[in-house]
C-alpha atoms as a PDB file:
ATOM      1  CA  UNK A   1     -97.047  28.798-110.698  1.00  0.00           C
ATOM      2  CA  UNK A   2     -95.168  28.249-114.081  1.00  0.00           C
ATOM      3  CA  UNK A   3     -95.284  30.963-116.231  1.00  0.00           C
ATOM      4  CA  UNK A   4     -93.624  34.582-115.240  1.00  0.00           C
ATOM      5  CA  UNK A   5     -95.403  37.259-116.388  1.00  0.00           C
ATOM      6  CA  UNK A   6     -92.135  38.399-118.204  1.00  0.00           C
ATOM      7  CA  UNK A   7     -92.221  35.243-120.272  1.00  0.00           C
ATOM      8  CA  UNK A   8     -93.627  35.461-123.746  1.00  0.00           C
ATOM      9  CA  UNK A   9     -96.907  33.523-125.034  1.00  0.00           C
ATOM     10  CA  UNK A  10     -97.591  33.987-128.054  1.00  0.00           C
ATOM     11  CA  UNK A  11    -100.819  33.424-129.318  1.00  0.00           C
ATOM     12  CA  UNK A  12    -102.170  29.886-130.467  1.00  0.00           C
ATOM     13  CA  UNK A  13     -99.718  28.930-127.455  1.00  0.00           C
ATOM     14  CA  UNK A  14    -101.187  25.794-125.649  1.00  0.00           C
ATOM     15  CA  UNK A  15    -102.030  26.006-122.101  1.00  0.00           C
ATOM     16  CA  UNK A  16    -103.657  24.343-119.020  1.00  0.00           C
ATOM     17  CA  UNK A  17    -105.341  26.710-116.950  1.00  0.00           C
ATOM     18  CA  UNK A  18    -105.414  26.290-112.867  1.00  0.00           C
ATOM     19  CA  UNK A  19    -109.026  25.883-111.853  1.00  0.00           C
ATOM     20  CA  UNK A  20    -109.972  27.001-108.592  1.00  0.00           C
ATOM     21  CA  UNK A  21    -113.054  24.743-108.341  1.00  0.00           C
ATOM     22  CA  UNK A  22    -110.998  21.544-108.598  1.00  0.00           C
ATOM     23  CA  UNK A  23    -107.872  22.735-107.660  1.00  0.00           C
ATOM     24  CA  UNK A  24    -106.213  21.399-110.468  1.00  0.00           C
ATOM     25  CA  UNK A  25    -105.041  22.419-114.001  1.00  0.00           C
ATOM     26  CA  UNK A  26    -107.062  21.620-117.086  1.00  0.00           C
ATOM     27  CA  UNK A  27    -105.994  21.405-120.686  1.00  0.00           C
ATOM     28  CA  UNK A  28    -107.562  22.096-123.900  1.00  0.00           C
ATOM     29  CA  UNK A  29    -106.917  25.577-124.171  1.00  0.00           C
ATOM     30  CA  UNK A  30    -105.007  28.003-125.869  1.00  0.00           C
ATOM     31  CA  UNK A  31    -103.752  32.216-125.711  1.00  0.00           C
ATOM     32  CA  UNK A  32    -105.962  33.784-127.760  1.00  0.00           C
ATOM     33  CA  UNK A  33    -104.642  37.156-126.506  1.00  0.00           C
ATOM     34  CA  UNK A  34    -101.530  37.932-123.531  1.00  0.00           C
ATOM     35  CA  UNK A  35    -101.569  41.550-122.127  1.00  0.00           C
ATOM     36  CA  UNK A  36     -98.622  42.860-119.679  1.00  0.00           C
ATOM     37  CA  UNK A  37     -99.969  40.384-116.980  1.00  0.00           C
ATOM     38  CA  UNK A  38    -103.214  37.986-118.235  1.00  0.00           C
ATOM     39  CA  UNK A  39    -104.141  36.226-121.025  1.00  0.00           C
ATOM     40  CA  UNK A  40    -107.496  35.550-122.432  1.00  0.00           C
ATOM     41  CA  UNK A  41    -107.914  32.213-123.084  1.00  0.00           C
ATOM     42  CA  UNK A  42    -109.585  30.498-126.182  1.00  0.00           C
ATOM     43  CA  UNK A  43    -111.207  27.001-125.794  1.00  0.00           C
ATOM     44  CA  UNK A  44    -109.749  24.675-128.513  1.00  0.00           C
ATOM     45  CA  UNK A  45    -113.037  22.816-128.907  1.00  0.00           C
ATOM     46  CA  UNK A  46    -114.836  25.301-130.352  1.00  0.00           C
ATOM     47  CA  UNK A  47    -112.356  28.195-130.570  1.00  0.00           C
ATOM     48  CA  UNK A  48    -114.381  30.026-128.125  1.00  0.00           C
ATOM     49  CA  UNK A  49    -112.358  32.684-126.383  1.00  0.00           C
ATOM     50  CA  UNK A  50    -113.552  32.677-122.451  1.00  0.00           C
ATOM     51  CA  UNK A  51    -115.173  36.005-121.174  1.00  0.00           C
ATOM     52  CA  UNK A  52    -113.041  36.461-118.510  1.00  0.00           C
ATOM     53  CA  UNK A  53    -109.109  37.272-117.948  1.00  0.00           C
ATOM     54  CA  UNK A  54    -106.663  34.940-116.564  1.00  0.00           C
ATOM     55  CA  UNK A  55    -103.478  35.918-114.673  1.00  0.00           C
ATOM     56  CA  UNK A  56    -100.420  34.336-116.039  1.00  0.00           C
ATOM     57  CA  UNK A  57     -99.951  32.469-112.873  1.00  0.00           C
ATOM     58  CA  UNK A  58    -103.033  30.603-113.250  1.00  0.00           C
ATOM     59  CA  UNK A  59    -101.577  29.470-117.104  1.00  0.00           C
ATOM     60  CA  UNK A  60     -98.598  27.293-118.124  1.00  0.00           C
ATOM     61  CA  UNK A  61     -97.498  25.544-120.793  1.00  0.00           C
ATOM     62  CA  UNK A  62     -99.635  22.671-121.897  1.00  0.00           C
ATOM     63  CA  UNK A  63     -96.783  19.419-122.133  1.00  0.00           C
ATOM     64  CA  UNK A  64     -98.444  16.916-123.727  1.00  0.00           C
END
């Protein structure tokens, strides 16, 4: 989608993150972590990181 997987994230980076279930891209998050090709993702609510992976396709930029 918007993000390569040869761009660099660092993290505290802020993000929206593609949702399958709605099929649309929700903010309020940010890298906690980026490996060669996912992130983990950490919720900036309560600064919980998710338990799961996300490929960098399925994060971009947050533009607000």
């Amino acid at each position: 989608m918007d993000i390569h997987s040869d761009q660099h994230l660092p993290p505290g980076t802020s993000v929206e993150v593609f949702s399958a279930f709605s099929a649309s891209w929700v903010s309020g998050f940010e890298v906690a972590t980026i490996h060669e090709d996912a992130c983990e993702i950490r919720r900036q609510s309560d600064r919980a990181v998710l338990p799961a992976t996300f490929h960098v396709d399925d994060v971009r930029v947050d533009r607000r």
